[in-house]
PDB file of N, CA and C in Angstrom:
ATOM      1  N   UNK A   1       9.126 -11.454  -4.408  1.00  0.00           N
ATOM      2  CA  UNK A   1       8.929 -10.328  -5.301  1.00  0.00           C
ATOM      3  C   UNK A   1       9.999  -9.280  -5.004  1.00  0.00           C
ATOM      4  N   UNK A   2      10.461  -8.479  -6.209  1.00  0.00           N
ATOM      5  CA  UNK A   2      11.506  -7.472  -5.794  1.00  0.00           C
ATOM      6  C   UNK A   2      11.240  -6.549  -5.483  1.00  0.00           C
ATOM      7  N   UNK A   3      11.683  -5.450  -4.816  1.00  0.00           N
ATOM      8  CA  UNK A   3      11.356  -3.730  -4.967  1.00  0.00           C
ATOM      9  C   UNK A   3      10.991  -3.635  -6.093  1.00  0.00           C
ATOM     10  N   UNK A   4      11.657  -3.538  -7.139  1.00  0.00           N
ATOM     11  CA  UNK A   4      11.571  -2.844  -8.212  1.00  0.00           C
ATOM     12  C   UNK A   4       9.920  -3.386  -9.061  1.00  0.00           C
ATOM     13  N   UNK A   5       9.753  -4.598  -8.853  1.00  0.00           N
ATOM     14  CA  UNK A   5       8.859  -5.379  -9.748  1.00  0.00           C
ATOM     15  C   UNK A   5       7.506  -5.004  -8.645  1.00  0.00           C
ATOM     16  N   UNK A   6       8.097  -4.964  -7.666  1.00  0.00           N
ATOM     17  CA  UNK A   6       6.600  -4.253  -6.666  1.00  0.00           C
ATOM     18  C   UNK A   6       6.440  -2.934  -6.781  1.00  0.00           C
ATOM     19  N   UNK A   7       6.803  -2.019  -6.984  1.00  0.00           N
ATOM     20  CA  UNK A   7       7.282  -0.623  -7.207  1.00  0.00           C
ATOM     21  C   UNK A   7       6.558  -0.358  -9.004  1.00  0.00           C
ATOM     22  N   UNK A   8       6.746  -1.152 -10.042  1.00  0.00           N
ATOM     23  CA  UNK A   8       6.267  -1.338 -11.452  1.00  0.00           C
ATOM     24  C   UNK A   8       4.709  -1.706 -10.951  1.00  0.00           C
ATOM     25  N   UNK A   9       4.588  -2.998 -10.262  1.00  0.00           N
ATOM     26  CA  UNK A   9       3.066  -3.133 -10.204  1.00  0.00           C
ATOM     27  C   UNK A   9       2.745  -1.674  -9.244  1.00  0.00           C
ATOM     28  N   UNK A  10       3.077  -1.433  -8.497  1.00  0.00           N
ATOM     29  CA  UNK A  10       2.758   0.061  -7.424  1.00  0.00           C
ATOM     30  C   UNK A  10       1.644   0.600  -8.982  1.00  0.00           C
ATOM     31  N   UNK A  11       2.769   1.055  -9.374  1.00  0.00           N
ATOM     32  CA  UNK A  11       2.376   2.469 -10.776  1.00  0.00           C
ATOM     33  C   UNK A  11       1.674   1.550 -11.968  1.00  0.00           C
ATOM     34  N   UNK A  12       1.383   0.407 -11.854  1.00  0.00           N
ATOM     35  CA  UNK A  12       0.309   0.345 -12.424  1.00  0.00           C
ATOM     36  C   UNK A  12      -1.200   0.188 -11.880  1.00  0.00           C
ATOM     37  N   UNK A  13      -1.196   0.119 -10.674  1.00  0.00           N
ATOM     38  CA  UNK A  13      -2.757   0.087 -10.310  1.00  0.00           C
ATOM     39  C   UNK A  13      -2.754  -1.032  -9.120  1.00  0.00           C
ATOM     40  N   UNK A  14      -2.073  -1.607  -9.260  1.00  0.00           N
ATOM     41  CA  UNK A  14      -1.736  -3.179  -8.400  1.00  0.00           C
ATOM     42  C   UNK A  14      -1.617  -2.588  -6.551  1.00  0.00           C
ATOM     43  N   UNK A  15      -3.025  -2.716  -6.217  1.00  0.00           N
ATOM     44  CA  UNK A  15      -3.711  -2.610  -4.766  1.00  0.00           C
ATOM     45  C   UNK A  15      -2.678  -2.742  -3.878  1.00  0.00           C
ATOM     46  N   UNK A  16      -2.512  -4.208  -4.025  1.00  0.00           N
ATOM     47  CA  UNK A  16      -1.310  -5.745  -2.939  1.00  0.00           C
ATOM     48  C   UNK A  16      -0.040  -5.261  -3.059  1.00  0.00           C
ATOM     49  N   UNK A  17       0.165  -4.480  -4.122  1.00  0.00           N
ATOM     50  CA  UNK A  17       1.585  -3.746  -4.143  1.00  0.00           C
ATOM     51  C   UNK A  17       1.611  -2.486  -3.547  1.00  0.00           C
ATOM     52  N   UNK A  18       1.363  -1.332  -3.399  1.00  0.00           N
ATOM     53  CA  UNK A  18       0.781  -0.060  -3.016  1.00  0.00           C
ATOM     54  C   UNK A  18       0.503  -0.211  -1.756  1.00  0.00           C
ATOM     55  N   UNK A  19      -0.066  -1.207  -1.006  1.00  0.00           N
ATOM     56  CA  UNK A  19      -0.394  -1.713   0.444  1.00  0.00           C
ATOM     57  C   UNK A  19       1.329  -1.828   0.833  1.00  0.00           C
ATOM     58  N   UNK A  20       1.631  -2.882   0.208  1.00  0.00           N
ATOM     59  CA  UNK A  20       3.000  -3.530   0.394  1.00  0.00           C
ATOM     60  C   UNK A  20       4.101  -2.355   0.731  1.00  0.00           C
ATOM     61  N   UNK A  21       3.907  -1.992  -0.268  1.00  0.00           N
ATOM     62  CA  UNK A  21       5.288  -0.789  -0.299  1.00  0.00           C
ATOM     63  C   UNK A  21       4.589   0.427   1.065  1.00  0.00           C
ATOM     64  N   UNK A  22       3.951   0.539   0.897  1.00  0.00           N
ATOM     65  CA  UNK A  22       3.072   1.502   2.365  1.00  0.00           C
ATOM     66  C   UNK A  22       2.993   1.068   3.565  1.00  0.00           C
ATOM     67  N   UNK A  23       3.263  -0.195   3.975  1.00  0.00           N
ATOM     68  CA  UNK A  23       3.410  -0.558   5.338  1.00  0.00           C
ATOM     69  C   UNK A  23       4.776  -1.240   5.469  1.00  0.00           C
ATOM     70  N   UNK A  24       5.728  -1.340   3.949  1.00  0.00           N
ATOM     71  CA  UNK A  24       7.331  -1.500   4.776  1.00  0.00           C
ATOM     72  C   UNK A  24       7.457  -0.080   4.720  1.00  0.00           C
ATOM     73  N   UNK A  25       7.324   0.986   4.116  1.00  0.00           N
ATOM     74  CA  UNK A  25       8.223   2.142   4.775  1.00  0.00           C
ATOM     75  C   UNK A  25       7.366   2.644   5.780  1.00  0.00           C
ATOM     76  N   UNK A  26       5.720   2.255   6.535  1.00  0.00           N
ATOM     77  CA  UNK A  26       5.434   2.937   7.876  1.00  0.00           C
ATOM     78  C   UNK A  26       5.471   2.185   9.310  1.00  0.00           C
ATOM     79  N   UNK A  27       5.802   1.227   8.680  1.00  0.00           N
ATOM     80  CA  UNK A  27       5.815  -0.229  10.032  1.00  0.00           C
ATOM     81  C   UNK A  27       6.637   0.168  10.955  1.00  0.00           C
ATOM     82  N   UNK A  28       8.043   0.435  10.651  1.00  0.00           N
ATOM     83  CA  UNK A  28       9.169   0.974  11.402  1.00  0.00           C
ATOM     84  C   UNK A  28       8.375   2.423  12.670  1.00  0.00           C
ATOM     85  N   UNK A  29       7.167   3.015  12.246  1.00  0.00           N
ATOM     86  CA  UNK A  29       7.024   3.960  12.671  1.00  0.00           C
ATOM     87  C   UNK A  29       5.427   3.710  13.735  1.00  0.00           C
ATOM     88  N   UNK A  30       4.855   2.149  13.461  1.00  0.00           N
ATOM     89  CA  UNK A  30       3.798   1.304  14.159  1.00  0.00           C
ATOM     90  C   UNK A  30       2.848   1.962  13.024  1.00  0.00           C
ATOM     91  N   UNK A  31       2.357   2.316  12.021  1.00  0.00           N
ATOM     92  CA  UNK A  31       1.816   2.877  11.303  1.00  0.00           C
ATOM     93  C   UNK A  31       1.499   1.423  10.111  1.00  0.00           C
ATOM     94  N   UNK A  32       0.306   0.874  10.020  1.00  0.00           N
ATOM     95  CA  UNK A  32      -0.076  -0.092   9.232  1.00  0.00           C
ATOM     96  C   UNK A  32      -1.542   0.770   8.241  1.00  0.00           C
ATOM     97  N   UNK A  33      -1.628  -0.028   7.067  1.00  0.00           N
ATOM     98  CA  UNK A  33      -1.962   0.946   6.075  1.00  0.00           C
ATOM     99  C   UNK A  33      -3.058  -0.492   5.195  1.00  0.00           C
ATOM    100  N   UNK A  34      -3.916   0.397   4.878  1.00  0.00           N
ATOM    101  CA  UNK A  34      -5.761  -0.782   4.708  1.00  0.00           C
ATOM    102  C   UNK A  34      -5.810  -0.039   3.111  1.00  0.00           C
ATOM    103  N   UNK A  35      -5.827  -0.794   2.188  1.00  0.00           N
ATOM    104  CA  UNK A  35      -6.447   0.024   1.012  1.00  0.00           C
ATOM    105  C   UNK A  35      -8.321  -0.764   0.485  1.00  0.00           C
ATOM    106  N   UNK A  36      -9.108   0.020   0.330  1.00  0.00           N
ATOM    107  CA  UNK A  36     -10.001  -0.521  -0.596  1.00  0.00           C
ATOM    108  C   UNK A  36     -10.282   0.043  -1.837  1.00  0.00           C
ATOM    109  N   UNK A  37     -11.270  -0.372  -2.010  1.00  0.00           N
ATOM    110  CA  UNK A  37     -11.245   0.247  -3.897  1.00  0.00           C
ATOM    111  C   UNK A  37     -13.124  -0.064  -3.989  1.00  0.00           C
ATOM    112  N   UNK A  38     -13.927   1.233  -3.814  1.00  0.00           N
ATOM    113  CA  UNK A  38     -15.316   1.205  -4.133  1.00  0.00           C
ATOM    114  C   UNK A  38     -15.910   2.342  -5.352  1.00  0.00           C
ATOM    115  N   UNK A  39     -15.953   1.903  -6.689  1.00  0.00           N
ATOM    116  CA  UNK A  39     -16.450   2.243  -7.723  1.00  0.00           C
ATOM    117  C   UNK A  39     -14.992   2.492  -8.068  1.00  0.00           C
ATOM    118  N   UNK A  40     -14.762   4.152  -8.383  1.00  0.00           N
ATOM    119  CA  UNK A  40     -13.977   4.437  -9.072  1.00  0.00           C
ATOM    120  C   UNK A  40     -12.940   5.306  -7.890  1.00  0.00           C
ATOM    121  N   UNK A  41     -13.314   4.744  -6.434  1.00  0.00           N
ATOM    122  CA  UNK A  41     -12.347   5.773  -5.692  1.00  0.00           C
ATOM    123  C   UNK A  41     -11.610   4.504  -4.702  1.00  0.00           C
ATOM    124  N   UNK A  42     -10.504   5.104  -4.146  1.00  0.00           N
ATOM    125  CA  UNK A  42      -9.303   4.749  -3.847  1.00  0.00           C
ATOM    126  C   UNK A  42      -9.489   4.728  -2.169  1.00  0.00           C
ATOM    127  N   UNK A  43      -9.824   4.173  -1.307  1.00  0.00           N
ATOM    128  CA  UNK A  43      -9.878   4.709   0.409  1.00  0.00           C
ATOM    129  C   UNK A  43      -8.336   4.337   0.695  1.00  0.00           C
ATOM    130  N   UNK A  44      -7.512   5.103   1.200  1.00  0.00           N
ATOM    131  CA  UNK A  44      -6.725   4.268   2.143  1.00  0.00           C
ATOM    132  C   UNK A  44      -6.677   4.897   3.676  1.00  0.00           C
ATOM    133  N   UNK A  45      -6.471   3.759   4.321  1.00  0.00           N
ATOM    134  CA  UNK A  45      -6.661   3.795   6.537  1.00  0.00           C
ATOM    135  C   UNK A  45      -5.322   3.562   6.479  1.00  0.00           C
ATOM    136  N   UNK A  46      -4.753   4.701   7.226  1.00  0.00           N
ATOM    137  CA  UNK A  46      -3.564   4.246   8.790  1.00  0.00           C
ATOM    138  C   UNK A  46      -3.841   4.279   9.660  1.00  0.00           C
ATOM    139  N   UNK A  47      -3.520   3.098  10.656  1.00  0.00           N
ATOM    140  CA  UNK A  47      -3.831   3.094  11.814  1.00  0.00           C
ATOM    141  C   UNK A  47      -2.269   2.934  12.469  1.00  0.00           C
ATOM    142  N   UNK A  48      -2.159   3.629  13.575  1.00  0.00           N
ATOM    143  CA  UNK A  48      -1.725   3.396  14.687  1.00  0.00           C
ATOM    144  C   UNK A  48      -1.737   3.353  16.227  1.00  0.00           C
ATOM    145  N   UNK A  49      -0.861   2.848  16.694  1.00  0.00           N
ATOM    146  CA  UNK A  49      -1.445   2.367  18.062  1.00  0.00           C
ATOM    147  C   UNK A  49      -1.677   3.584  19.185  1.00  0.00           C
TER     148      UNK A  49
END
């Protein structure tokens, strides 16, 4: 998958993309990133070590 075509799904709603793009730019920093989705709200977890 490309940036750009992961970045398009990002801004449409696409979870697996939004995760994706959120833990290559925090990984570098040990920062890993959990999204869920319960009713109509959005959780996201960083964890680091």
């Amino acid at each position: 998958m490309t940036a750009i075509n992961l970045l398009d799904q990002a801004k449409q709603g696409d979870t697996q993309a939004i995760v994706s793009l959120m833990n290559k730019a925090l990984e570098p920093k040990g920062i890993t990133v959990q999204i869920s989705i319960k009713d109509d709200s959005l959780t996201i977890t960083a964890e680091a070590k």
